[in-house]
PDB file of N, CA and C in Angstrom:
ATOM      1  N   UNK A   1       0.835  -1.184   0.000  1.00  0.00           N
ATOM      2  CA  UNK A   1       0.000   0.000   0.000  1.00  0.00           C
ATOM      3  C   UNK A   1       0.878   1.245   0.000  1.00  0.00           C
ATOM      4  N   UNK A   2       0.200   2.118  -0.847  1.00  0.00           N
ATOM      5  CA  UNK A   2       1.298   3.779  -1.160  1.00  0.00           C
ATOM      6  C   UNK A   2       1.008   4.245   0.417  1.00  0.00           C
ATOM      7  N   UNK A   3       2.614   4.576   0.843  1.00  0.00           N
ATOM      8  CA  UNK A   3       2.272   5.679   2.070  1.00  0.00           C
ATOM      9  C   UNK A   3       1.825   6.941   1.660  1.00  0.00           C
ATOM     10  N   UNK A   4       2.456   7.164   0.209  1.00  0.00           N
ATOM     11  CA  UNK A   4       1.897   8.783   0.021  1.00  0.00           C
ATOM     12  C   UNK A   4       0.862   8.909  -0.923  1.00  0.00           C
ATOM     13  N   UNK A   5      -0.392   9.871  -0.329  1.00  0.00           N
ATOM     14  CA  UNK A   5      -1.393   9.893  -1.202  1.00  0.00           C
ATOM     15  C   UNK A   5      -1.582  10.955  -2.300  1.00  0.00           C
ATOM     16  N   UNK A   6      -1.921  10.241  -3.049  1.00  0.00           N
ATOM     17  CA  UNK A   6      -2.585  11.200  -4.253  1.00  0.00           C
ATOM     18  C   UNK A   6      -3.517  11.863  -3.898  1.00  0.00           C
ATOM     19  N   UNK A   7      -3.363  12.995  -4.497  1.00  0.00           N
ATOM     20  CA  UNK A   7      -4.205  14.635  -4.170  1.00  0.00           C
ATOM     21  C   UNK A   7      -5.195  14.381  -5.418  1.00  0.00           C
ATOM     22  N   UNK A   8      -6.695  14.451  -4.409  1.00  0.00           N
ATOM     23  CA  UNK A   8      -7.764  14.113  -5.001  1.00  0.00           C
ATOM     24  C   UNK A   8      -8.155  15.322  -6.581  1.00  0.00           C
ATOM     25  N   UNK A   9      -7.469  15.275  -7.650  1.00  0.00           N
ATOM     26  CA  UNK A   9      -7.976  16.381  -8.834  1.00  0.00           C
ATOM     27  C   UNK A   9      -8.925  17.433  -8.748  1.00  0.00           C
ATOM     28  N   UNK A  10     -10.228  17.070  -8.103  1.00  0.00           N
ATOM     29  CA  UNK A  10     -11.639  17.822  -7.700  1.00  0.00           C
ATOM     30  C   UNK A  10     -11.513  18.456  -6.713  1.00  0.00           C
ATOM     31  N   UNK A  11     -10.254  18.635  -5.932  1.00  0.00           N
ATOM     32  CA  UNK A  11      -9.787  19.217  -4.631  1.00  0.00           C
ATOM     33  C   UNK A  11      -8.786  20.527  -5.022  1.00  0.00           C
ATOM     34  N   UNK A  12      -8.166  20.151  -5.686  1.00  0.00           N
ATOM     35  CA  UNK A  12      -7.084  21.514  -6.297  1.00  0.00           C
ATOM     36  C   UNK A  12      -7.741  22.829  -6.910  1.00  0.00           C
ATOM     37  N   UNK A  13      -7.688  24.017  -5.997  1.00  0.00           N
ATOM     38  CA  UNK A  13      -8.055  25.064  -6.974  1.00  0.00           C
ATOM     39  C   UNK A  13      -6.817  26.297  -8.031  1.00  0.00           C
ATOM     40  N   UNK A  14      -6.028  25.833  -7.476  1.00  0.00           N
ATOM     41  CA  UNK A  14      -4.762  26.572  -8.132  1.00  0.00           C
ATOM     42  C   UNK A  14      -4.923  26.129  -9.600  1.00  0.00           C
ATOM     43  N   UNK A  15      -4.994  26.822 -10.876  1.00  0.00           N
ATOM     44  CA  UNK A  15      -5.431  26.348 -12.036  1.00  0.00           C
ATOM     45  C   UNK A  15      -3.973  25.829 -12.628  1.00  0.00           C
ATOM     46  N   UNK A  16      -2.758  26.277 -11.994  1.00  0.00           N
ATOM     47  CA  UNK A  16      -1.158  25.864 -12.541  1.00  0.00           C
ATOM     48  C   UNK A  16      -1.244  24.314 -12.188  1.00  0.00           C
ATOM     49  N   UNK A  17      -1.581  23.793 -10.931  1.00  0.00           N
ATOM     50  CA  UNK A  17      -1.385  22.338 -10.613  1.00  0.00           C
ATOM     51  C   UNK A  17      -2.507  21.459 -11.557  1.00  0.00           C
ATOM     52  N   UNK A  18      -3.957  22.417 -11.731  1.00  0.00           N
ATOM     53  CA  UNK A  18      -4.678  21.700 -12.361  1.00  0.00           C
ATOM     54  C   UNK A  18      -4.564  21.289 -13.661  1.00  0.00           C
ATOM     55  N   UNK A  19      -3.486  22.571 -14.214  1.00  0.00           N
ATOM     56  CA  UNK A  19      -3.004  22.078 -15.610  1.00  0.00           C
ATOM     57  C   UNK A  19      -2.188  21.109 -16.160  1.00  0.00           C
ATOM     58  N   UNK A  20      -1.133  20.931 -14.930  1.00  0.00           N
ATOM     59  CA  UNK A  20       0.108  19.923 -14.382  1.00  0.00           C
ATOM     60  C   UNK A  20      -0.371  18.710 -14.377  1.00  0.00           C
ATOM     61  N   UNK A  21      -1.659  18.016 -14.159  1.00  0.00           N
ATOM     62  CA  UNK A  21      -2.152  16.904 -13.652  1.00  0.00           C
ATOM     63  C   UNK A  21      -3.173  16.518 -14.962  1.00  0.00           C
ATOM     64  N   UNK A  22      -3.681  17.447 -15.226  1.00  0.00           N
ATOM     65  CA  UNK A  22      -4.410  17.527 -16.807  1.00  0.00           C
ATOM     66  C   UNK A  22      -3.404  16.520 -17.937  1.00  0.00           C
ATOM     67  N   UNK A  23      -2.417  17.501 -18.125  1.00  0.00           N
ATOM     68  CA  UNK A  23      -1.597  17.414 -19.016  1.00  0.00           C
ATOM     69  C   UNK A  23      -1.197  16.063 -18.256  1.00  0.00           C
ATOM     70  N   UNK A  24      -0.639  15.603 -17.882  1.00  0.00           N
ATOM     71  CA  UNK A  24       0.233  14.185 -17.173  1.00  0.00           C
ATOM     72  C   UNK A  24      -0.951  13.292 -17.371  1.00  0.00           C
ATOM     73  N   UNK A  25      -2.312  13.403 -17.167  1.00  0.00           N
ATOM     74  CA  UNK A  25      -3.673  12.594 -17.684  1.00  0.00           C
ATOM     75  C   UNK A  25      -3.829  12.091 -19.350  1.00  0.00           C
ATOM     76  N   UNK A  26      -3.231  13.449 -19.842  1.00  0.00           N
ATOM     77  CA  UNK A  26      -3.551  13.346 -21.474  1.00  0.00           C
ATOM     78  C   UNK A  26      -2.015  12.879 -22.310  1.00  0.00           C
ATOM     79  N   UNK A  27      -1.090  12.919 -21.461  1.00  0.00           N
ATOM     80  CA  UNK A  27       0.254  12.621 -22.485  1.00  0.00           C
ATOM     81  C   UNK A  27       0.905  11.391 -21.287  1.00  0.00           C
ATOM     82  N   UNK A  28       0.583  11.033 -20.306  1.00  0.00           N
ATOM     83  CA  UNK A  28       1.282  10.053 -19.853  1.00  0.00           C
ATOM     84  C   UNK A  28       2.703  10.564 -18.889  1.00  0.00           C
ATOM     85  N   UNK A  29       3.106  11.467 -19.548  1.00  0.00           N
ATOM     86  CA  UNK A  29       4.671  11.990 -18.582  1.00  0.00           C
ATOM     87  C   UNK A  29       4.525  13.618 -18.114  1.00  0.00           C
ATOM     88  N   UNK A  30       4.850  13.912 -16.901  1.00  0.00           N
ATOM     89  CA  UNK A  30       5.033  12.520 -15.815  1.00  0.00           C
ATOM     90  C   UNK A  30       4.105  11.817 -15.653  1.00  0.00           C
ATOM     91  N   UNK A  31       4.292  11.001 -15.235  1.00  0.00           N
ATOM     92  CA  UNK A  31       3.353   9.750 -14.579  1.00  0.00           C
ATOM     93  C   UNK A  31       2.196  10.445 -13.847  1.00  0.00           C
ATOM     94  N   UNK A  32       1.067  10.525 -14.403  1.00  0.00           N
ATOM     95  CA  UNK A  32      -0.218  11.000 -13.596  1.00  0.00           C
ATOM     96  C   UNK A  32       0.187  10.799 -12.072  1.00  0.00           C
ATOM     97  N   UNK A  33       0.750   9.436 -11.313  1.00  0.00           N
ATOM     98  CA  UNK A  33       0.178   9.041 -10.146  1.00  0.00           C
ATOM     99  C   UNK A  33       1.582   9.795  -9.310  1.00  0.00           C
ATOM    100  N   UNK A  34       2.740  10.433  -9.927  1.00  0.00           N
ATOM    101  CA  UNK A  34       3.863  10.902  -9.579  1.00  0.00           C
ATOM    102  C   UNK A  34       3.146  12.513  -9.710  1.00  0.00           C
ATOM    103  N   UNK A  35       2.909  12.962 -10.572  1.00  0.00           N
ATOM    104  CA  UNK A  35       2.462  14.641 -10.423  1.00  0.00           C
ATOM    105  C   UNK A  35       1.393  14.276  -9.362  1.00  0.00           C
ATOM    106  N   UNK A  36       0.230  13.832  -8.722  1.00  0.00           N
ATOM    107  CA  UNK A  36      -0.851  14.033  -7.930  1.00  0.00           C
ATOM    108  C   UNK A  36      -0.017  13.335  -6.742  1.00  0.00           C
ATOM    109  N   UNK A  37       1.155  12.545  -6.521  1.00  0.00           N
ATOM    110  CA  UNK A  37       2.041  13.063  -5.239  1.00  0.00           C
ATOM    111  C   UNK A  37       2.503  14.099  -4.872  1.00  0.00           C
ATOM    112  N   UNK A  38       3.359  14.596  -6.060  1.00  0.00           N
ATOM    113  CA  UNK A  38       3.916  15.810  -5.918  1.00  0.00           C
ATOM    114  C   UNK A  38       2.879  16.951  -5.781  1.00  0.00           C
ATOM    115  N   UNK A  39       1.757  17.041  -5.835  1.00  0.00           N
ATOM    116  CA  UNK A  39       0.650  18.229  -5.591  1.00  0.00           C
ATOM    117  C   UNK A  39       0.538  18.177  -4.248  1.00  0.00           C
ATOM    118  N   UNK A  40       0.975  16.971  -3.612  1.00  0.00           N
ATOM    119  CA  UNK A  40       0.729  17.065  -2.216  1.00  0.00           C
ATOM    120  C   UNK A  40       1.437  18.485  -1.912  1.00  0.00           C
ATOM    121  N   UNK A  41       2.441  18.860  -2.177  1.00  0.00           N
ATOM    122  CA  UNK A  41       3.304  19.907  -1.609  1.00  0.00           C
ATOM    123  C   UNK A  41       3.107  21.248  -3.527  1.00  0.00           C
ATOM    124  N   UNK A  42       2.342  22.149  -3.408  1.00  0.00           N
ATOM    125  CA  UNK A  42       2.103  23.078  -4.095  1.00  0.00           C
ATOM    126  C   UNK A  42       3.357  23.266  -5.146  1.00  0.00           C
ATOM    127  N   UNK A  43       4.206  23.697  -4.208  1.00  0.00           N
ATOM    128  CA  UNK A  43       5.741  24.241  -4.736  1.00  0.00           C
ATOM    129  C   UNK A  43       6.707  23.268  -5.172  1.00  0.00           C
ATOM    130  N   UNK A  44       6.204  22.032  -4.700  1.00  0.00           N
ATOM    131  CA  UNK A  44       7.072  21.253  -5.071  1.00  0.00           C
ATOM    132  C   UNK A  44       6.235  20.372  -6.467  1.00  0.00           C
ATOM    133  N   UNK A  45       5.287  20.454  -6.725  1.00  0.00           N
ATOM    134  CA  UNK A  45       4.812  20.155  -7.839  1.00  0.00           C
ATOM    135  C   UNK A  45       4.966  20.982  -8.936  1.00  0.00           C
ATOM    136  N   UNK A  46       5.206  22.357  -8.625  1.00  0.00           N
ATOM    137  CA  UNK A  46       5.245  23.395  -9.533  1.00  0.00           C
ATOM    138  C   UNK A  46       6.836  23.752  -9.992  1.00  0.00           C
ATOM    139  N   UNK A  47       7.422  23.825  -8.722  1.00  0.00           N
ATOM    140  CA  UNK A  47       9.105  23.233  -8.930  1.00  0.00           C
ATOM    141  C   UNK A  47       9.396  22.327 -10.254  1.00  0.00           C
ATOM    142  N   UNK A  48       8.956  21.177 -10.180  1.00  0.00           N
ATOM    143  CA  UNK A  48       9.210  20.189 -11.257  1.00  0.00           C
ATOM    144  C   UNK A  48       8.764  20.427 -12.605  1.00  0.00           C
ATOM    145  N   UNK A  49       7.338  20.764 -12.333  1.00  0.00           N
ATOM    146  CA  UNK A  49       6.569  20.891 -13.747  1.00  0.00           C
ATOM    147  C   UNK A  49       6.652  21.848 -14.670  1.00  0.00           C
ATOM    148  N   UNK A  50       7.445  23.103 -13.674  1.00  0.00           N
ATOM    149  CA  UNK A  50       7.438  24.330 -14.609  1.00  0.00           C
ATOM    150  C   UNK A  50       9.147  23.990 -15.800  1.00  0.00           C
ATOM    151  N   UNK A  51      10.349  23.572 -14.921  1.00  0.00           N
ATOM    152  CA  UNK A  51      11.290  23.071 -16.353  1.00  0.00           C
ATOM    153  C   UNK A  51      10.501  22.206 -17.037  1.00  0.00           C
ATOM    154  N   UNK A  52      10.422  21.351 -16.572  1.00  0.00           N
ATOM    155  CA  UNK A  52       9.663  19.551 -17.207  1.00  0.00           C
ATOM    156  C   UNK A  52       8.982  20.479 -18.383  1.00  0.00           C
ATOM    157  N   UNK A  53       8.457  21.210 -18.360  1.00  0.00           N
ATOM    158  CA  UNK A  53       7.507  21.655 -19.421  1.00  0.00           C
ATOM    159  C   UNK A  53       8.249  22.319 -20.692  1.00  0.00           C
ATOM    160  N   UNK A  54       9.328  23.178 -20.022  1.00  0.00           N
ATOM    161  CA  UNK A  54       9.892  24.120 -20.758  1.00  0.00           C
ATOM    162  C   UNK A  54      11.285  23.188 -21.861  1.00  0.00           C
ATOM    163  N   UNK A  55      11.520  22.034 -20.805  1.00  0.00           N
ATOM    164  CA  UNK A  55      12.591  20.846 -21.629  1.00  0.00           C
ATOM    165  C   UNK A  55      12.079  20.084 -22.247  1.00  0.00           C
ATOM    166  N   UNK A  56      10.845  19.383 -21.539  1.00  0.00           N
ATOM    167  CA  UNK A  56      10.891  18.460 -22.496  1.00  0.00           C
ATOM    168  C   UNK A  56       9.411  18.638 -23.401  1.00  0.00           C
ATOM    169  N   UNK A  57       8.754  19.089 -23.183  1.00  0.00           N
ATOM    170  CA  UNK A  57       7.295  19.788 -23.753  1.00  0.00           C
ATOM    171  C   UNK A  57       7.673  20.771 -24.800  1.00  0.00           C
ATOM    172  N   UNK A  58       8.478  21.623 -24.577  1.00  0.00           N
ATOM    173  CA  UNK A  58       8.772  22.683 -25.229  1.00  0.00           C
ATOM    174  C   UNK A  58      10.023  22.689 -26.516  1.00  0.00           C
ATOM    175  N   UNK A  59      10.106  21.632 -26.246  1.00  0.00           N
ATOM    176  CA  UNK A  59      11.586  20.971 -27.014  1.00  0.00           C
ATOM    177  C   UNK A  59      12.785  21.688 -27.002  1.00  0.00           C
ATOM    178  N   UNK A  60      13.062  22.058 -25.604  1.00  0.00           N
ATOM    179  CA  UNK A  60      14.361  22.782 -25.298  1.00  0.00           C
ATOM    180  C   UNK A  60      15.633  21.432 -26.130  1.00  0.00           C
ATOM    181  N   UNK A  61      15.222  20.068 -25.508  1.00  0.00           N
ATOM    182  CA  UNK A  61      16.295  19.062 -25.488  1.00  0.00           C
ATOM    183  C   UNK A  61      15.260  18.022 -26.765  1.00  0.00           C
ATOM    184  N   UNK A  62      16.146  17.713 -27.322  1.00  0.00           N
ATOM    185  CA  UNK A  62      15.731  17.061 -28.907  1.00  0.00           C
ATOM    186  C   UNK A  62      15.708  15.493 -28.431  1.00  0.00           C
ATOM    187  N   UNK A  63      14.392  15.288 -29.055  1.00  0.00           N
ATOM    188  CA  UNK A  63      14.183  13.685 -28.932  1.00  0.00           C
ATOM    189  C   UNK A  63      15.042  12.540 -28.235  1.00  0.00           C
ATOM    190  N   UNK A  64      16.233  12.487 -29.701  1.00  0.00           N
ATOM    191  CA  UNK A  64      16.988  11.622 -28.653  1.00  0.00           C
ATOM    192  C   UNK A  64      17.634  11.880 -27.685  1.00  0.00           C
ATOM    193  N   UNK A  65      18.111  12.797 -26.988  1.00  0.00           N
ATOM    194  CA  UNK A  65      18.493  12.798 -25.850  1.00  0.00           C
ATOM    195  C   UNK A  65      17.360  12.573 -24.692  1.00  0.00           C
ATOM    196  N   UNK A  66      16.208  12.929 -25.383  1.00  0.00           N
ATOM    197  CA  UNK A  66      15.060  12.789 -23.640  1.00  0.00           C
ATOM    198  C   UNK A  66      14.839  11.298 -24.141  1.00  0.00           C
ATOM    199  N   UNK A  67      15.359  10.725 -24.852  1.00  0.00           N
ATOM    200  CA  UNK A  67      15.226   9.199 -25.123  1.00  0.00           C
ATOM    201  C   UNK A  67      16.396   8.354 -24.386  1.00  0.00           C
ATOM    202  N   UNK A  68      17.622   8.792 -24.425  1.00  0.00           N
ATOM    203  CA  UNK A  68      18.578   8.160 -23.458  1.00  0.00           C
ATOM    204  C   UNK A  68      17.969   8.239 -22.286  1.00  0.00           C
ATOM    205  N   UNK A  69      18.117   9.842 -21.822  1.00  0.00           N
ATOM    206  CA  UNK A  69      17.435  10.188 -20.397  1.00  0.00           C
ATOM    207  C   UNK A  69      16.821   9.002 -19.898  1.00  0.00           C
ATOM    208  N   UNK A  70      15.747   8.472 -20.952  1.00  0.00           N
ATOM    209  CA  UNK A  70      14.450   7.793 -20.301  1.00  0.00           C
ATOM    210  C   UNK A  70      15.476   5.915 -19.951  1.00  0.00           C
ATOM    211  N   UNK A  71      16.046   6.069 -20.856  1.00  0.00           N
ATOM    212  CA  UNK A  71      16.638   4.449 -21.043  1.00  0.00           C
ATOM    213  C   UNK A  71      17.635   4.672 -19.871  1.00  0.00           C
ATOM    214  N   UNK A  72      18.853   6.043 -19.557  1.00  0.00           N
ATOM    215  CA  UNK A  72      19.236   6.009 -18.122  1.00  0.00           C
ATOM    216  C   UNK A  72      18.519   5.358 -17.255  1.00  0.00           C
ATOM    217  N   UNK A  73      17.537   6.526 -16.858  1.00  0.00           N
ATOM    218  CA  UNK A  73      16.470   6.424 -15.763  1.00  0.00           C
ATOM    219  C   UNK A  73      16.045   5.063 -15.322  1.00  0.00           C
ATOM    220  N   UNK A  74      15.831   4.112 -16.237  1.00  0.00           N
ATOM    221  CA  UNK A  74      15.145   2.736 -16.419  1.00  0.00           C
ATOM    222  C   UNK A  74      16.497   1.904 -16.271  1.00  0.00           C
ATOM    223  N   UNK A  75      17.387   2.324 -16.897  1.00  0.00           N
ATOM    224  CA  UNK A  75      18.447   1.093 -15.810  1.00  0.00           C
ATOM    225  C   UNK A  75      18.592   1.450 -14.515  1.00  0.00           C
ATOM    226  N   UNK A  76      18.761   2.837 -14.057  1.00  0.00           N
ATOM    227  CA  UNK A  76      19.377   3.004 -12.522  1.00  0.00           C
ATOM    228  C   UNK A  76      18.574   2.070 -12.085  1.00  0.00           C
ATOM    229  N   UNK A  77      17.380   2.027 -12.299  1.00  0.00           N
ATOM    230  CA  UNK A  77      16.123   1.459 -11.346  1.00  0.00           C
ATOM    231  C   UNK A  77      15.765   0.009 -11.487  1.00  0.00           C
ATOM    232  N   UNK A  78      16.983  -0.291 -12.157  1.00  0.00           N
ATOM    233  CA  UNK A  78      16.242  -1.648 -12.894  1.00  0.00           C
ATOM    234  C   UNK A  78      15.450  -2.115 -13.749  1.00  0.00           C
ATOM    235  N   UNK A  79      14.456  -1.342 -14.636  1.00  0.00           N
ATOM    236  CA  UNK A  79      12.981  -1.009 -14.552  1.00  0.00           C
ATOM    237  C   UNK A  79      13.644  -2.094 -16.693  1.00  0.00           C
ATOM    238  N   UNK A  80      12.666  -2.970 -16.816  1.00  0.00           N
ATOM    239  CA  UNK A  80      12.962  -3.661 -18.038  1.00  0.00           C
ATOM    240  C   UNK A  80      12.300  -2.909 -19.315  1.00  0.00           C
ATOM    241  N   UNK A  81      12.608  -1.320 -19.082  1.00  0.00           N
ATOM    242  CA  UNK A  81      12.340  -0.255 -20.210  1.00  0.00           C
ATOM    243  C   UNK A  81      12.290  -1.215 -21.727  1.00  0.00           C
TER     244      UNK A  81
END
């Protein structure tokens, strides 16, 4: 069982987090269930989401590199990317 809970969507009135959690609903990254942790803490959801948006949404950093990124990420963790 998650110790940390997800911040109920219908509960948020700040329209920046609601967009944060929107968007992570409709494209998959971040991970819906990782942004509605991170809403637990306002600033710290907004912390993340505001680069996240501007790098990899915005195409600061070109495909393949947010494609290693992702294949990094998935070995540190083990994860059979």
């Amino acid at each position: 069982m998650a110790r940390l809970p997800y911040v109920d969507p219908t509960s948020l009135t700040d329209p920046e987090l609601i967009e944060y959690l929107e968007q992570a609903r409709l494209f998959g990254t971040p991970r819906p269930e990782t942004q509605a942790i991170r809403s637990n803490v306002p600033a710290v959801a907004k912390a993340f989401s505001r680069p996240w948006e501007t790098i990899f949404r915005g195409g600061a950093v070109e495909h393949s590199l947010k494609e290693l990124c992702r294949v990094y990420v998935s070995q540190t963790i083990n994860c059979d990317y």
